[in-house]
PDB file of N, CA and C in Angstrom:
ATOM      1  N   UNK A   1      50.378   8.314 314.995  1.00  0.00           N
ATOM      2  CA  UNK A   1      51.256   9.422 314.724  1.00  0.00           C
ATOM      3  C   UNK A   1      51.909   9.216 313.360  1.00  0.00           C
ATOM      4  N   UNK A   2      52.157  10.363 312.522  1.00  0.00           N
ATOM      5  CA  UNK A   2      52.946  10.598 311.012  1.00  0.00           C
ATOM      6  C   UNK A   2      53.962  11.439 311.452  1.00  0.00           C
ATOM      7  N   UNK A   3      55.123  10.781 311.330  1.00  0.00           N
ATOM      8  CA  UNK A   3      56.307  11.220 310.924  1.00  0.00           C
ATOM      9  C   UNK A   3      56.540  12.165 309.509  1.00  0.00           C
ATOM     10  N   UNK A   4      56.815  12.480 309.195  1.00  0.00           N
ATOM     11  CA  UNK A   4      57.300  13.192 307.535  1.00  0.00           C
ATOM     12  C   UNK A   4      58.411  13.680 307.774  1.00  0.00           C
ATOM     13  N   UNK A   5      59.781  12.767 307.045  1.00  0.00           N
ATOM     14  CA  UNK A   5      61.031  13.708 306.928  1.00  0.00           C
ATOM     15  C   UNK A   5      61.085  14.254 305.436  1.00  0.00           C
ATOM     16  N   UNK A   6      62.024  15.060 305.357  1.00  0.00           N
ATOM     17  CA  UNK A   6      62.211  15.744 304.244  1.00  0.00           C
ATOM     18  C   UNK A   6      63.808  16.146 303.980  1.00  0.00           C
ATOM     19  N   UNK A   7      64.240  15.451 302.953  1.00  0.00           N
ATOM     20  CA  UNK A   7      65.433  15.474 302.681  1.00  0.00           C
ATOM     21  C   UNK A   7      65.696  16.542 301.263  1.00  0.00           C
ATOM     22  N   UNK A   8      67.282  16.848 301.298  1.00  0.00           N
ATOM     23  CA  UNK A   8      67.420  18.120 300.110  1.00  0.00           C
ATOM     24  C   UNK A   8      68.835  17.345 299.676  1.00  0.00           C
ATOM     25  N   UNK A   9      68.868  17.628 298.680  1.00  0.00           N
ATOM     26  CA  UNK A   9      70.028  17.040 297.925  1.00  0.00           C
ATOM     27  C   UNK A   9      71.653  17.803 298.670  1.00  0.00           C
ATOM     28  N   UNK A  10      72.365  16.811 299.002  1.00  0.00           N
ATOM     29  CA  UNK A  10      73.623  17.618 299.244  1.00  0.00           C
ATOM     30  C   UNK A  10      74.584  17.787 297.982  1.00  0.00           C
ATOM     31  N   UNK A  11      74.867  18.820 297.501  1.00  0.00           N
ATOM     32  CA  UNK A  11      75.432  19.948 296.468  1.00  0.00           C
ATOM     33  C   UNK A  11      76.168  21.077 297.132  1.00  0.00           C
ATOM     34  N   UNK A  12      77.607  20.698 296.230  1.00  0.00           N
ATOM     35  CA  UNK A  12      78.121  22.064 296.769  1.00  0.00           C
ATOM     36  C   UNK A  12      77.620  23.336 296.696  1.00  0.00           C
ATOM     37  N   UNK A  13      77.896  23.842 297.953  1.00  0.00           N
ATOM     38  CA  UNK A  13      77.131  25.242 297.408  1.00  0.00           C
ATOM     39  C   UNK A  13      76.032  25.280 297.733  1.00  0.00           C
ATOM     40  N   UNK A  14      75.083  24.253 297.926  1.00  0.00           N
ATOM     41  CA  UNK A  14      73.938  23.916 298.069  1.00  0.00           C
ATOM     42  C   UNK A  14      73.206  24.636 299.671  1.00  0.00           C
ATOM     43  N   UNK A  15      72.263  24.996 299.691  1.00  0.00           N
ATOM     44  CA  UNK A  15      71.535  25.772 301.746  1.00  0.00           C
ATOM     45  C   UNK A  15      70.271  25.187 301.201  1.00  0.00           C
ATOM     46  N   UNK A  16      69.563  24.638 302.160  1.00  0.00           N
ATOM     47  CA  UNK A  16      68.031  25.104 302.737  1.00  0.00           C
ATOM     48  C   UNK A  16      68.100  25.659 302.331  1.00  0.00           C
ATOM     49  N   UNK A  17      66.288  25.993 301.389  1.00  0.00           N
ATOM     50  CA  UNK A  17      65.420  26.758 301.304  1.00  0.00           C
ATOM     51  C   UNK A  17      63.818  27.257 302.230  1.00  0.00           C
ATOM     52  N   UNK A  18      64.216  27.994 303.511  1.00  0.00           N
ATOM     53  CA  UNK A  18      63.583  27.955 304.532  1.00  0.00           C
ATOM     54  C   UNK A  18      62.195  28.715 303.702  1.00  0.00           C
ATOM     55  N   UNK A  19      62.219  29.500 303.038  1.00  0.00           N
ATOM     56  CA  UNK A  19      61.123  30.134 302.338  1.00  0.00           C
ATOM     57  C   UNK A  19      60.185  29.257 301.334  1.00  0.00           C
ATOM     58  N   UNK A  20      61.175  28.295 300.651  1.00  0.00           N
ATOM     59  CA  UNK A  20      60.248  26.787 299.692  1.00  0.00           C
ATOM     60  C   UNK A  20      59.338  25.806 300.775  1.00  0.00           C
ATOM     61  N   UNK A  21      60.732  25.922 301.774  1.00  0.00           N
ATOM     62  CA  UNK A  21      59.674  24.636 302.822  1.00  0.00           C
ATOM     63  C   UNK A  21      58.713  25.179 303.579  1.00  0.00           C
ATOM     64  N   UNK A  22      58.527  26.288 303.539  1.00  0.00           N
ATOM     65  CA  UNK A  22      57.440  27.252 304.749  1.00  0.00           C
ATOM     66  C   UNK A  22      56.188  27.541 303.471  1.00  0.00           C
ATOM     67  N   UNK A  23      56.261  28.095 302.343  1.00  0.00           N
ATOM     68  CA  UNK A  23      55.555  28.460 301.396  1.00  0.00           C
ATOM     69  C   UNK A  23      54.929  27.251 300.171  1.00  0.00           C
ATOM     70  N   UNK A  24      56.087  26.198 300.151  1.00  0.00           N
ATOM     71  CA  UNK A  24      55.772  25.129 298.836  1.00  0.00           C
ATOM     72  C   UNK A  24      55.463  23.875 299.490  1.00  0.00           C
ATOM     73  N   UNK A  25      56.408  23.493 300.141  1.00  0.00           N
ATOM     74  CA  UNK A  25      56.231  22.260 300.546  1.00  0.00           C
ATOM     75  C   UNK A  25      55.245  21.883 301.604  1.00  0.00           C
ATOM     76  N   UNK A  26      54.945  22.530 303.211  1.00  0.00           N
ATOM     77  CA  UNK A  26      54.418  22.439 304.202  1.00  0.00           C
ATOM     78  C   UNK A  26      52.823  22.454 303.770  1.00  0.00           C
ATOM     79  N   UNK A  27      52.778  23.264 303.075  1.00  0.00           N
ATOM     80  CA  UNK A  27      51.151  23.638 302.326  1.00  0.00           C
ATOM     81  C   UNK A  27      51.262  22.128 301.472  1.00  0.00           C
ATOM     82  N   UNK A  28      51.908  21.407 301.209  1.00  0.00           N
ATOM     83  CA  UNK A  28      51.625  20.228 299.922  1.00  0.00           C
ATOM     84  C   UNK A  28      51.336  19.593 300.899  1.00  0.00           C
ATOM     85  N   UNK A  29      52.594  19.221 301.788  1.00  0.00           N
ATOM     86  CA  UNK A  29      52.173  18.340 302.702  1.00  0.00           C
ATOM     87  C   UNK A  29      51.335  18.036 303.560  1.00  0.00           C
ATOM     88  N   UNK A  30      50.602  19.291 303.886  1.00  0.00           N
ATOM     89  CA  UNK A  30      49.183  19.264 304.780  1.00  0.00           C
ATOM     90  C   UNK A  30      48.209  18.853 303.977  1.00  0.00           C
ATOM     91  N   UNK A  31      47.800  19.329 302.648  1.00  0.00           N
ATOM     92  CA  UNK A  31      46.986  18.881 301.696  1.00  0.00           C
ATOM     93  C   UNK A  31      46.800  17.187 301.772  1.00  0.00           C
ATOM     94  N   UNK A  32      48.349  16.961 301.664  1.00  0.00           N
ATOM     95  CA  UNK A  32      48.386  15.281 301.060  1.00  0.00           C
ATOM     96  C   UNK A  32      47.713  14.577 302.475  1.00  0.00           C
ATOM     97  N   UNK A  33      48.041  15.062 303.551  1.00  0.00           N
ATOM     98  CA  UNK A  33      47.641  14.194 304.845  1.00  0.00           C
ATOM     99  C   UNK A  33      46.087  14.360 305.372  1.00  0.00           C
ATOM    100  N   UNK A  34      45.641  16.068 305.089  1.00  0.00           N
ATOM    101  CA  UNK A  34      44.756  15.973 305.538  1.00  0.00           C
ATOM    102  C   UNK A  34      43.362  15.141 305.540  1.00  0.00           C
ATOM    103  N   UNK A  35      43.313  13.744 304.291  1.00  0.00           N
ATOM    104  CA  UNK A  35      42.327  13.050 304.530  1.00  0.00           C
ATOM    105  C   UNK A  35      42.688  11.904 305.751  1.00  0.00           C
ATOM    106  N   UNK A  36      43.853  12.166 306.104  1.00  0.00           N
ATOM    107  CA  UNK A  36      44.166  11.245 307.112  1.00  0.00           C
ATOM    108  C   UNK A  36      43.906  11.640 308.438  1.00  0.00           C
ATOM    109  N   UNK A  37      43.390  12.866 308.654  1.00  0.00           N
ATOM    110  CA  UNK A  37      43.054  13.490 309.908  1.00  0.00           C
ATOM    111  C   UNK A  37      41.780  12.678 310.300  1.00  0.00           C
ATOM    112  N   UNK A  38      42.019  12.358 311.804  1.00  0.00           N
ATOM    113  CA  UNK A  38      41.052  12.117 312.567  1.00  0.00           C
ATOM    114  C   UNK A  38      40.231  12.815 313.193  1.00  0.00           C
ATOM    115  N   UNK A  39      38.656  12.844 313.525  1.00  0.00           N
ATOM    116  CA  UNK A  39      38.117  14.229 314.513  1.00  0.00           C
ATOM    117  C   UNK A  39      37.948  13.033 315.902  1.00  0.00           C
ATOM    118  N   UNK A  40      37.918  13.835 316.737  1.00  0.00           N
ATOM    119  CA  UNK A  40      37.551  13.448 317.850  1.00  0.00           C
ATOM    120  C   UNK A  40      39.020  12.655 318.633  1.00  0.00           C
ATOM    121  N   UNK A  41      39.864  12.561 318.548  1.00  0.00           N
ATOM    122  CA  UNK A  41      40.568  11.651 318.908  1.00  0.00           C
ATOM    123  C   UNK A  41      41.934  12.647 319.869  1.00  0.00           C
TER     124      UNK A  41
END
């Protein structure tokens, strides 16, 4: 099993960007792992 946390700078003023992590990041991060996918398992 892969864990992946993902941390954002705390800044005043500062929110989540639910639209960066759904659109920018989640898509990077599947990229970066997917040679780590196993079949069959």
């Amino acid at each position: 099993m892969i864990t992946v946390s993902v941390f954002y700078l705390n800044t005043a003023g500062g929110k989540p960007d639910i639209n960066y992590y759904l659109n920018q990041l989640l898509p990077m991060v599947q990229r970066s792992l997917a040679p780590l996918a196993t079949h069959g398992s």
